[in-house]
N, C-alpha and C. Protein backbone atom coordinates (compact mmCIF):
# COMPACT_ATOMS: atom_id res chain seq x y z
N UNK A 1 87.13 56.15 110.56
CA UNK A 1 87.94 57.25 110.08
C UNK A 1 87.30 58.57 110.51
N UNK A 2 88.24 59.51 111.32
CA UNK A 2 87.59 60.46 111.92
C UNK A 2 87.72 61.75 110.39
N UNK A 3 86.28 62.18 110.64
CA UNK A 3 86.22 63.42 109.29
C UNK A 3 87.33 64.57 109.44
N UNK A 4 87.66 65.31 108.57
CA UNK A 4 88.50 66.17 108.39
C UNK A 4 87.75 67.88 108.74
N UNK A 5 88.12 68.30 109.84
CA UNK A 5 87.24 69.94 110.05
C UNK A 5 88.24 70.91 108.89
N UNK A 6 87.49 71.45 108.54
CA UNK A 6 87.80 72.29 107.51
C UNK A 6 88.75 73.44 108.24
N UNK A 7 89.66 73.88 107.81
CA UNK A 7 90.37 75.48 108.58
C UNK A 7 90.06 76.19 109.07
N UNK A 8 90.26 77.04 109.82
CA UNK A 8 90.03 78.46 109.62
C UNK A 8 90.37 79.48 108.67
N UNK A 9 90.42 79.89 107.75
CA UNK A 9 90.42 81.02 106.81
C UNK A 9 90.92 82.13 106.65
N UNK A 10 92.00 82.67 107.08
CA UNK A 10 92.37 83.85 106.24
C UNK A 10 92.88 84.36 105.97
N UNK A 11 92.22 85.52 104.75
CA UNK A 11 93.12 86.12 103.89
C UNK A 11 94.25 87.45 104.86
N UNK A 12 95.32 87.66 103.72
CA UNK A 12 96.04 88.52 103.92
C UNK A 12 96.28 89.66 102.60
N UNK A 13 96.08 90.66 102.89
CA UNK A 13 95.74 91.56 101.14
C UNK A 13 96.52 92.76 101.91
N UNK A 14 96.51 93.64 101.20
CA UNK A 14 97.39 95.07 101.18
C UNK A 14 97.96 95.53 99.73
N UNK A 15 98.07 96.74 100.06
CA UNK A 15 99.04 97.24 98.55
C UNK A 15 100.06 97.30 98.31
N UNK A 16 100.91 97.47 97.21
CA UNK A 16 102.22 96.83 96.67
C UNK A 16 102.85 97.31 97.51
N UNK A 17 104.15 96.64 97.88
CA UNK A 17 105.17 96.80 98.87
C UNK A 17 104.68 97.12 100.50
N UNK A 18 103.54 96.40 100.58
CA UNK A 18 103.30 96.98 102.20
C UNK A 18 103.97 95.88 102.96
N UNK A 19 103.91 94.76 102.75
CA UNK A 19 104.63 93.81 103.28
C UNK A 19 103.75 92.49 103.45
N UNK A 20 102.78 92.18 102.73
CA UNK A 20 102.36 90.68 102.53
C UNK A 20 102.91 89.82 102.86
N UNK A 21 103.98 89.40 101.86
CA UNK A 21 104.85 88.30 101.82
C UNK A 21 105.40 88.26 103.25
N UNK A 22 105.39 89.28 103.82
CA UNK A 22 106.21 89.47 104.96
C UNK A 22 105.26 88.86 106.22
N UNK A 23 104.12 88.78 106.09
CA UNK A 23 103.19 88.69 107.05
C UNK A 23 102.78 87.20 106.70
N UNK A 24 102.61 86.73 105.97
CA UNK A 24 102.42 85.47 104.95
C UNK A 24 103.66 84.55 105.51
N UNK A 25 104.96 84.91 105.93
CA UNK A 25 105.84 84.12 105.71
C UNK A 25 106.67 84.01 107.31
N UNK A 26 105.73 85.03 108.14
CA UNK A 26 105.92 84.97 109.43
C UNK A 26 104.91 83.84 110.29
N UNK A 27 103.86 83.89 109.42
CA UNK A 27 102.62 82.60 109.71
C UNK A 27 103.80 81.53 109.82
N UNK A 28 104.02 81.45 108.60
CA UNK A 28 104.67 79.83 108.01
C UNK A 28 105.69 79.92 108.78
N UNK A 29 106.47 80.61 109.48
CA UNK A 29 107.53 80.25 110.43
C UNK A 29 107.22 79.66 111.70
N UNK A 30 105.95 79.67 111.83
CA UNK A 30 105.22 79.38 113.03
C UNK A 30 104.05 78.35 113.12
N UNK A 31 104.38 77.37 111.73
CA UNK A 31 104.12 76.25 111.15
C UNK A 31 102.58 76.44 110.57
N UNK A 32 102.36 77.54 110.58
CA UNK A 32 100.94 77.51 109.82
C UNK A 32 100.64 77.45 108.69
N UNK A 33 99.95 76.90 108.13
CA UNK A 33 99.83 76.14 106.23
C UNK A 33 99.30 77.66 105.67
N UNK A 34 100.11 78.00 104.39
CA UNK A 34 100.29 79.14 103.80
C UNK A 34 100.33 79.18 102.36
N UNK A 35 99.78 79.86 102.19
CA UNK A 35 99.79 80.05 100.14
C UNK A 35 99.83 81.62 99.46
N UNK A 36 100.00 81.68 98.56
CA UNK A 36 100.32 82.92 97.89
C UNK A 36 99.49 82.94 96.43
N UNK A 37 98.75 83.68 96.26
CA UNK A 37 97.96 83.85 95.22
C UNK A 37 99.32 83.75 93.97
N UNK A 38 100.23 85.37 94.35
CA UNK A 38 101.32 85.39 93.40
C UNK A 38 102.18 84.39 93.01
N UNK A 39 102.59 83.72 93.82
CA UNK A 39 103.15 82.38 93.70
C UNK A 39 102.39 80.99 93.05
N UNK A 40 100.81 81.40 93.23
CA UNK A 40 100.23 79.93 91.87
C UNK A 40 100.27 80.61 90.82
N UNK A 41 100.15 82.06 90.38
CA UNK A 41 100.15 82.52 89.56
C UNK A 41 101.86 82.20 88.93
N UNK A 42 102.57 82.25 89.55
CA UNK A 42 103.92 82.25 89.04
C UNK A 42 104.27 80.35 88.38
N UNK A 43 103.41 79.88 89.48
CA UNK A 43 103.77 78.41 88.86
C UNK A 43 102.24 78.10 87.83
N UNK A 44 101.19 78.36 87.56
CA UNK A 44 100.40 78.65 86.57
C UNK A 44 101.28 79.11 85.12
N UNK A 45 101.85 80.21 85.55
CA UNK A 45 103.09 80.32 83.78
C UNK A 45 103.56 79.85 83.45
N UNK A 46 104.17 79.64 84.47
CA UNK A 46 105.35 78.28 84.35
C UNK A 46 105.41 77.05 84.30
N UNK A 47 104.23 76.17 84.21
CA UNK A 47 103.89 75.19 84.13
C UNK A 47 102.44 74.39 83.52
N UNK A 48 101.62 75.60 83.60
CA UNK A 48 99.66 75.01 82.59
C UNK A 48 100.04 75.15 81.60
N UNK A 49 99.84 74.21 80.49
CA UNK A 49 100.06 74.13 79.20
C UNK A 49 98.92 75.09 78.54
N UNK A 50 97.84 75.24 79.24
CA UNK A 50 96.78 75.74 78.27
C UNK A 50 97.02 77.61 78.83
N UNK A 51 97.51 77.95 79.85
CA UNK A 51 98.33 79.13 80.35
C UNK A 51 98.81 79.56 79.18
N UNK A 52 100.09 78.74 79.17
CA UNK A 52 101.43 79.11 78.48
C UNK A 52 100.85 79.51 76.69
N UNK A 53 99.96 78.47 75.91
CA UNK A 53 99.86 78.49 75.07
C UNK A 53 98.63 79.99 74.83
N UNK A 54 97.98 80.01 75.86
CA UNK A 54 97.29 81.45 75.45
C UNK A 54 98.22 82.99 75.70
N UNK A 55 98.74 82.84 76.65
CA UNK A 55 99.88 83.74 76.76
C UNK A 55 100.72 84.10 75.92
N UNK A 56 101.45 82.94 75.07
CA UNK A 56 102.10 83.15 74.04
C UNK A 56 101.26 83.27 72.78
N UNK A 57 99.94 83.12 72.67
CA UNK A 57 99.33 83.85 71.65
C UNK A 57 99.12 84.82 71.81
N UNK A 58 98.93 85.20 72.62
CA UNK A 58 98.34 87.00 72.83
C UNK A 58 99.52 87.65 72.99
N UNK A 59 100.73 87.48 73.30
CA UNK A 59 101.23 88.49 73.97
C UNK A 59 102.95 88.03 73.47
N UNK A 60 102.45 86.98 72.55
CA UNK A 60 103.89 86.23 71.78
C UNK A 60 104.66 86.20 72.84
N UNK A 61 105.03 85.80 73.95
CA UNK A 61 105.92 85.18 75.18
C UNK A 61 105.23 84.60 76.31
N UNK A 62 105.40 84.00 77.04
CA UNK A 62 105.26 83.56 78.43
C UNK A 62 105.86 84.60 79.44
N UNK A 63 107.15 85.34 78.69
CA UNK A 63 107.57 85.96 80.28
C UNK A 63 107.28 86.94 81.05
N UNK A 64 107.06 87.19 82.21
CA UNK A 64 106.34 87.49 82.93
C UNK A 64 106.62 89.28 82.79
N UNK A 65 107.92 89.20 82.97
CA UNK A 65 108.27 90.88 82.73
C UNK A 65 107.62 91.71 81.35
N UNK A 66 107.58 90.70 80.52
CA UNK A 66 107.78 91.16 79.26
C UNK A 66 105.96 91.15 78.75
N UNK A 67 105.11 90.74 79.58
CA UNK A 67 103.71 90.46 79.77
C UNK A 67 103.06 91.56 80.50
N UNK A 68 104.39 91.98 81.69
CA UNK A 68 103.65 92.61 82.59
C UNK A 68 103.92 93.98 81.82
N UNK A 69 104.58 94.53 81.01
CA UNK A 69 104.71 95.77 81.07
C UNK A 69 104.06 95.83 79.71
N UNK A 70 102.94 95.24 79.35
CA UNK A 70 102.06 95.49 78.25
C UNK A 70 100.69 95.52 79.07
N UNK A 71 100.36 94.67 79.68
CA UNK A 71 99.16 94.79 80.89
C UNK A 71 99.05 95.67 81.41
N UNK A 72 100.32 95.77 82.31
CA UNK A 72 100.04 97.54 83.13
C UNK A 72 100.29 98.86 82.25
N UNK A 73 100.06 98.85 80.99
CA UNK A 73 99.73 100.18 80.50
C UNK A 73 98.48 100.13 79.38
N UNK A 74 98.04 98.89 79.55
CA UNK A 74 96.74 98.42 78.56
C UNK A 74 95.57 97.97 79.74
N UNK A 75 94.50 98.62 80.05
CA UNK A 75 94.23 98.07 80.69
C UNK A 75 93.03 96.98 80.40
N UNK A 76 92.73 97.07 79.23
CA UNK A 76 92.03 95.86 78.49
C UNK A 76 92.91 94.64 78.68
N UNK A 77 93.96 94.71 78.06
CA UNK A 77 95.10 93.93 78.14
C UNK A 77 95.24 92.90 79.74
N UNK A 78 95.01 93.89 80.72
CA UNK A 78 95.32 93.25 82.24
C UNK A 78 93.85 92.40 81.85
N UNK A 79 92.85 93.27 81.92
CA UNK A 79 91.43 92.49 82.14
C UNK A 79 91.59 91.28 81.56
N UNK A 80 92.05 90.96 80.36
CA UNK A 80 92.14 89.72 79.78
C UNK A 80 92.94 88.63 80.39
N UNK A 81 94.03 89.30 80.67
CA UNK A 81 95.28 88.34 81.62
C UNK A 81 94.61 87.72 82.97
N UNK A 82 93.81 88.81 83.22
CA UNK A 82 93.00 88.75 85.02
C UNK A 82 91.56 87.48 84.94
N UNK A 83 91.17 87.66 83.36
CA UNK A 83 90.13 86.94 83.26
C UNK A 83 90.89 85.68 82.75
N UNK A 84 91.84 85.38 82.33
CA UNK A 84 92.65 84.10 82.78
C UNK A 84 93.14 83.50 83.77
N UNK A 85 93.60 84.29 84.52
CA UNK A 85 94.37 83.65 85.73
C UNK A 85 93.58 83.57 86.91
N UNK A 86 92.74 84.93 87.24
CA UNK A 86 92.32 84.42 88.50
C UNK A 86 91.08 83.42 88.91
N UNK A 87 90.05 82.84 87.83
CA UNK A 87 89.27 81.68 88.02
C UNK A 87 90.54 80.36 88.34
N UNK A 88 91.78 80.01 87.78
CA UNK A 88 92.93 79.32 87.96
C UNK A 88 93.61 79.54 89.52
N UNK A 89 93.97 80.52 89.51
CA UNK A 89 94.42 80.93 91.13
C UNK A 89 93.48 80.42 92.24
N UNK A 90 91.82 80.66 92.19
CA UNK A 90 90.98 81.00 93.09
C UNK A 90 91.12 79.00 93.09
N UNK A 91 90.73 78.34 91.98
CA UNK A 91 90.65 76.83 91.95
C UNK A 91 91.81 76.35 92.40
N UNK A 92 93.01 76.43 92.05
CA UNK A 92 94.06 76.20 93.17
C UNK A 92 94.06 76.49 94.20
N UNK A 93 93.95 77.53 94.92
CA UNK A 93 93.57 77.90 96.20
C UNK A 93 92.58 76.99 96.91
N UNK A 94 91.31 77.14 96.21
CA UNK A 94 90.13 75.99 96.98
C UNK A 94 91.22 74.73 96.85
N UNK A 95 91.61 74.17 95.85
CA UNK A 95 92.32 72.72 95.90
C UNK A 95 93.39 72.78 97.94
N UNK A 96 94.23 73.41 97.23
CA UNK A 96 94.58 73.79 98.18
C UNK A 96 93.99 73.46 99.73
N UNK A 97 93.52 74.77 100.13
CA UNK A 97 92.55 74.89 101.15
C UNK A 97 91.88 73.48 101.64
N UNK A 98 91.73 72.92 100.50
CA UNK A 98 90.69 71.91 100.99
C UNK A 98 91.44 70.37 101.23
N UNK A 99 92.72 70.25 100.63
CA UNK A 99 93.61 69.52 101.45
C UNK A 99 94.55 70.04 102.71
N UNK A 100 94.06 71.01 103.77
CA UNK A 100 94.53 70.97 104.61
C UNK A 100 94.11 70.52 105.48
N UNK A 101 94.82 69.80 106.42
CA UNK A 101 94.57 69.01 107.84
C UNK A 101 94.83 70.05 108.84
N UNK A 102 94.66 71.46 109.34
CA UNK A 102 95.15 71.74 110.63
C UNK A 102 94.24 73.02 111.00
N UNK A 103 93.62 73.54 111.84
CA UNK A 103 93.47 74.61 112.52
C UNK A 103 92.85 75.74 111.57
N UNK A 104 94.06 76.17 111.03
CA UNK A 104 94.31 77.21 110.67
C UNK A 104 95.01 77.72 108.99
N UNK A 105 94.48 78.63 108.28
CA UNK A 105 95.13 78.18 106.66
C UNK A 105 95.13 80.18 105.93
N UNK A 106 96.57 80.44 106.00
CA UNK A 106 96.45 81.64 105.82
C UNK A 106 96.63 81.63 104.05
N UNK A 107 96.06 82.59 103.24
CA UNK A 107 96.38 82.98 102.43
C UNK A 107 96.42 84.47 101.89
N UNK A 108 97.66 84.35 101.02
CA UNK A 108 97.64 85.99 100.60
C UNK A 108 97.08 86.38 99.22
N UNK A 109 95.98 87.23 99.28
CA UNK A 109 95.68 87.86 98.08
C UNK A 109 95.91 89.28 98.16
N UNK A 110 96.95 89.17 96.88
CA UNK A 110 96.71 91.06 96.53
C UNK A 110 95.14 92.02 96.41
N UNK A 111 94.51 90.80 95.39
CA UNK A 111 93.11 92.17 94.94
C UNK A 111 92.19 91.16 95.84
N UNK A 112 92.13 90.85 96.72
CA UNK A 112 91.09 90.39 97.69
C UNK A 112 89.59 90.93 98.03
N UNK A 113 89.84 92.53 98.18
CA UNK A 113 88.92 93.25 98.59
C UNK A 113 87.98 93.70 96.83
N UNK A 114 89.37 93.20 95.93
CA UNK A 114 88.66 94.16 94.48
C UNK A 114 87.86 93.04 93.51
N UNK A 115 88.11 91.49 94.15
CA UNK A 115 87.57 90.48 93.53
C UNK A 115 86.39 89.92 94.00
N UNK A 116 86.22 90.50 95.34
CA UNK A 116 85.18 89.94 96.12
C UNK A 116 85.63 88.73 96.92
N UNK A 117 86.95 88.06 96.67
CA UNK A 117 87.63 86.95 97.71
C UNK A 117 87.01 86.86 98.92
N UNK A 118 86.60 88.12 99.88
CA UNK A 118 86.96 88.20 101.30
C UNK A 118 85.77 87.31 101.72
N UNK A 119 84.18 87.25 100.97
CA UNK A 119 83.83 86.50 101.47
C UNK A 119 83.74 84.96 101.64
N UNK A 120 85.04 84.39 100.97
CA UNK A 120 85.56 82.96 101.62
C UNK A 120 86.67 82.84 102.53
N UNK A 121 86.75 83.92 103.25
CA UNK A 121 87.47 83.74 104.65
C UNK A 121 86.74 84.46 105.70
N UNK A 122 87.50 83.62 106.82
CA UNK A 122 87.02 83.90 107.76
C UNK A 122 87.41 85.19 108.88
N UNK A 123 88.44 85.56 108.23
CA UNK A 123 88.99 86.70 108.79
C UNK A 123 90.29 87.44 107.70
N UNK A 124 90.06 88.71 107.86
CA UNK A 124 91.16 89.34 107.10
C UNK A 124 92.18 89.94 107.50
N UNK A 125 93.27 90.12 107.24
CA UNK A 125 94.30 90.57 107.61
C UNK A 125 94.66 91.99 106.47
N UNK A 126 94.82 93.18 107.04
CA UNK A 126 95.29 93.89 105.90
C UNK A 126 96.53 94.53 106.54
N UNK A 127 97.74 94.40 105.60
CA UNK A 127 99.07 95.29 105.96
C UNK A 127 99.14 96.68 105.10
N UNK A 128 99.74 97.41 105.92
CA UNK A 128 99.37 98.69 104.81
C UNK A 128 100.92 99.57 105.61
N UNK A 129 101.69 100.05 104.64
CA UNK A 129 102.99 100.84 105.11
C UNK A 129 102.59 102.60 103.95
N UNK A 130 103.81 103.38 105.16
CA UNK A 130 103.17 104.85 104.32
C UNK A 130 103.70 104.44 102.99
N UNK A 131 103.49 105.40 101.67
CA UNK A 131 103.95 105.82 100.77
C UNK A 131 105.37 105.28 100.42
N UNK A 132 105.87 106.31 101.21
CA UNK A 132 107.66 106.17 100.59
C UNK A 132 108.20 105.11 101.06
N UNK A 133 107.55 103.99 101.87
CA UNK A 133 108.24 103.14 102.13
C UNK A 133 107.90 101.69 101.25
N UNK A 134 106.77 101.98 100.76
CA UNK A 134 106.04 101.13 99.68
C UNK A 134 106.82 101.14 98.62
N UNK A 135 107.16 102.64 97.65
CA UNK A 135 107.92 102.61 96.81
C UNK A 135 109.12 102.53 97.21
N UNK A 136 110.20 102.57 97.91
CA UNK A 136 111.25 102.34 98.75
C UNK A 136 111.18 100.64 97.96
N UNK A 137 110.51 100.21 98.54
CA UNK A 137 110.67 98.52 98.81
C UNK A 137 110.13 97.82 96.93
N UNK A 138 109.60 98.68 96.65
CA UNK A 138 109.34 98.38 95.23
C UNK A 138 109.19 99.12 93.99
N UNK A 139 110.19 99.58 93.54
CA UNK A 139 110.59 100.56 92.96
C UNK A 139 110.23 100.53 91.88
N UNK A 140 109.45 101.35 91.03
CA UNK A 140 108.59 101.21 89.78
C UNK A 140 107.79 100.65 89.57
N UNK A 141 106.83 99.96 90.43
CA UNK A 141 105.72 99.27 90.22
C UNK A 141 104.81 99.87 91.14
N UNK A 142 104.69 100.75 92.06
CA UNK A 142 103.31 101.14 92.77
C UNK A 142 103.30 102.31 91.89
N UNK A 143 103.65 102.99 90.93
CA UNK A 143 102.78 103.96 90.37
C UNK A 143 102.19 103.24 88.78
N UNK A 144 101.14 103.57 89.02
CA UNK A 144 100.14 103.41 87.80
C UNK A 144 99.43 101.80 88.57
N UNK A 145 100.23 100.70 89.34
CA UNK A 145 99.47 99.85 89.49
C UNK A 145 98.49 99.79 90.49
N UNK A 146 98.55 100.49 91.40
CA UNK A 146 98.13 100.69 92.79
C UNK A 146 96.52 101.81 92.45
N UNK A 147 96.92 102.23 91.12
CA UNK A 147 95.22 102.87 91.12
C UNK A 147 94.08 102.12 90.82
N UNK A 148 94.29 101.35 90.58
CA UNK A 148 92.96 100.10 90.30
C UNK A 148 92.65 99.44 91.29
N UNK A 149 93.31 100.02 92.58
CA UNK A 149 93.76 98.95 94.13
C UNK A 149 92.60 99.83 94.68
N UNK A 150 91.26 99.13 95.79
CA UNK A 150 90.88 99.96 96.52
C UNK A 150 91.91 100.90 97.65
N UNK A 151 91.34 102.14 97.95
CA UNK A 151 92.49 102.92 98.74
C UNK A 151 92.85 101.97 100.25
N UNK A 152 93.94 102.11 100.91
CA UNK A 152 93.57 101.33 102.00
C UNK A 152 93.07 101.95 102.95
N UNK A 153 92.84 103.30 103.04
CA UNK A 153 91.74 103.41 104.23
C UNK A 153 90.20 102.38 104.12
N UNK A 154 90.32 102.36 103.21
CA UNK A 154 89.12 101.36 102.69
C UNK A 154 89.19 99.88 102.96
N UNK A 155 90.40 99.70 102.69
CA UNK A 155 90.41 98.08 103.34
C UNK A 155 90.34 97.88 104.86
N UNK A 156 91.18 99.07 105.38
CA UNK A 156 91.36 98.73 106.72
C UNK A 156 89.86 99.13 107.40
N UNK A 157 89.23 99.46 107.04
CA UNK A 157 87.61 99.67 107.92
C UNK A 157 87.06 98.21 107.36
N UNK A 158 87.37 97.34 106.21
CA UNK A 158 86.70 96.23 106.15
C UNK A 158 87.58 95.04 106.67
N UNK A 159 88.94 95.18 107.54
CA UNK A 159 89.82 94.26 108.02
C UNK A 159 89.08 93.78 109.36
N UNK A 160 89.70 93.10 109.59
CA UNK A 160 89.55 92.36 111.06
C UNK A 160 90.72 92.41 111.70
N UNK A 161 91.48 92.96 111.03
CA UNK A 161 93.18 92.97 111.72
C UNK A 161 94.17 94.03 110.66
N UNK A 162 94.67 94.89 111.28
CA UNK A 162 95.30 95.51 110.46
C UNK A 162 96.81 95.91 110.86
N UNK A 163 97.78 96.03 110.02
CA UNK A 163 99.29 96.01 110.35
C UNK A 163 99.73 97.20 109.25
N UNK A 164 100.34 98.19 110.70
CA UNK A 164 101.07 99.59 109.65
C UNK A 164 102.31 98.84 109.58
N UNK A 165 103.23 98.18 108.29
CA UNK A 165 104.54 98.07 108.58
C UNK A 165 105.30 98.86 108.05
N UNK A 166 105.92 99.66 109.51
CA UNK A 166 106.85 100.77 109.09
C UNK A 166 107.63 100.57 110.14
N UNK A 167 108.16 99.13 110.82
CA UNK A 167 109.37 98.85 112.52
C UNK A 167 109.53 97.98 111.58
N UNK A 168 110.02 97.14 112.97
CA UNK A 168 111.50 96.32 112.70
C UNK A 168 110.89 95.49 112.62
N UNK A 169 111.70 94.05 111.77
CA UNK A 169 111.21 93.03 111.79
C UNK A 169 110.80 92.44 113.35
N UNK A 170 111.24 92.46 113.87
CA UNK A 170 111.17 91.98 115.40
C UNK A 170 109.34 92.36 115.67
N UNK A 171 109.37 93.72 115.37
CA UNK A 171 107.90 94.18 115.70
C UNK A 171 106.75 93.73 114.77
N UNK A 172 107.04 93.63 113.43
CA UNK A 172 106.62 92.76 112.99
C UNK A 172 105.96 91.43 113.25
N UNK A 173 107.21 89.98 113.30
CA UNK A 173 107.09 89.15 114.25
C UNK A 173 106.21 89.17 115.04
N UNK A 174 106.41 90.14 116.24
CA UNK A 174 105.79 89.76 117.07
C UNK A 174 104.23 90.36 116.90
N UNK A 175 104.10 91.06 116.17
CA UNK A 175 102.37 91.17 115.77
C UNK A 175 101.91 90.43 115.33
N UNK A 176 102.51 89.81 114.60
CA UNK A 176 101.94 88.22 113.56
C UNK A 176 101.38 86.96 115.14
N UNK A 177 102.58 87.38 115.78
CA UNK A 177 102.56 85.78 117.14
C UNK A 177 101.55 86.51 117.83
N UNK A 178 101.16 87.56 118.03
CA UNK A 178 100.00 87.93 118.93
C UNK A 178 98.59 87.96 118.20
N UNK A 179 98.68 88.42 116.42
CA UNK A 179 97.40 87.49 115.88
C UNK A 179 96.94 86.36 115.79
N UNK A 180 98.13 85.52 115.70
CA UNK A 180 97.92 84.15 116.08
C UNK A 180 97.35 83.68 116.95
N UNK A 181 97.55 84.07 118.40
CA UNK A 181 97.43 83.80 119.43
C UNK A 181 95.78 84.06 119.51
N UNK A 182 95.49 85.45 118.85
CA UNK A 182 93.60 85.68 118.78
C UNK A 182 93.25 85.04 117.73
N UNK A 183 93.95 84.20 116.74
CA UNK A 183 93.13 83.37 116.01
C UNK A 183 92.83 82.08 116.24
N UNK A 184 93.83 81.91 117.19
CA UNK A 184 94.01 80.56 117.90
C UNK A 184 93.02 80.34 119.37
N UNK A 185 92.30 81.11 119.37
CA UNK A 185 91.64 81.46 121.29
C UNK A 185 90.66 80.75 120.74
């Protein structure tokens, strides 16, 4: 039985509405094994019994809206939520990660750079779009959340790859197939 080589590694981070998901989901069109921090977090609520039951003690609900808009104006409140979920996220992720068979294994973290993540990948990806197009694309959530975010001039001097998305999907695309292509050399 021939051993299993471990992936290549990496993350994808940026600030709200720069276009993650977008960069995350252009990989996976191009068959590369992909995960989303936000997305175990979303099935973590929705499904850990020991989640759900601390959530609904603290915060009397599970739902996510109704969680989030006590967190983001408490910020004790987040710390507590954050010191739940992300030891859960990071262990799914390794689970994850470590059943993949191929090449290459992108994942997206939002606070990557603010958790210390980056040093279990092997390369980073940061997307970063101006201002008005951030809030444009996500309307009421980059103010007040985005200050606890390192700035991204800051990420992008610690990236290995960086993406302004402010074109077309097409241009997009095709930046993703030409990182590929240098992650793949």
């Amino acid at each position: 039985m021939q051993k299993k080589t471990a992936p290549r590694r990496v993350a994808v981070t940026g600030g709200i509405g720069a276009g993650k998901s977008e960069v995350l989901a252009a990989f996976a069109r191009r068959g590369v094994p992909t995960v989303s921090a936000d997305e175990l977090v979303h099935e973590l609520i929705a499904h850990d019994r020991d989640v759900r039951a601390a959530l609904d003690q603290r915060f009397g609900t599970t739902e996510r809206s109704e969680i989030a808009r006590v967190v983001f104006a408490d910020p004790d409140e987040l710390a507590w939520l954050e010191s739940l979920l992300h030891p859960r996220v990071a262990a799914a992720r390794d689970d994850w990660l470590a059943g993949i068979d191929a090449p290459l294994a992108v994942a997206e973290i939002p606070l990557l750079y603010e958790t210390g993540g980056e040093r279990g990948y092997d390369r980073v990806i940061v997307v970063t779009a101006p201002e008005e197009l951030r809030r444009a694309r996500k309307p009421g959530t980059v103010e007040g959340r985005s200050d606890r975010l390192l700035p991204d001039d800051e990420k992008v001097t610690r990236a290995d790859f960086v993406y302004v998305n402010d074109g077309t999907p097409e241009q997009h695309d095709a930046w993703v197939g030409e990182v590929l292509a240098q992650l793949q050399a």
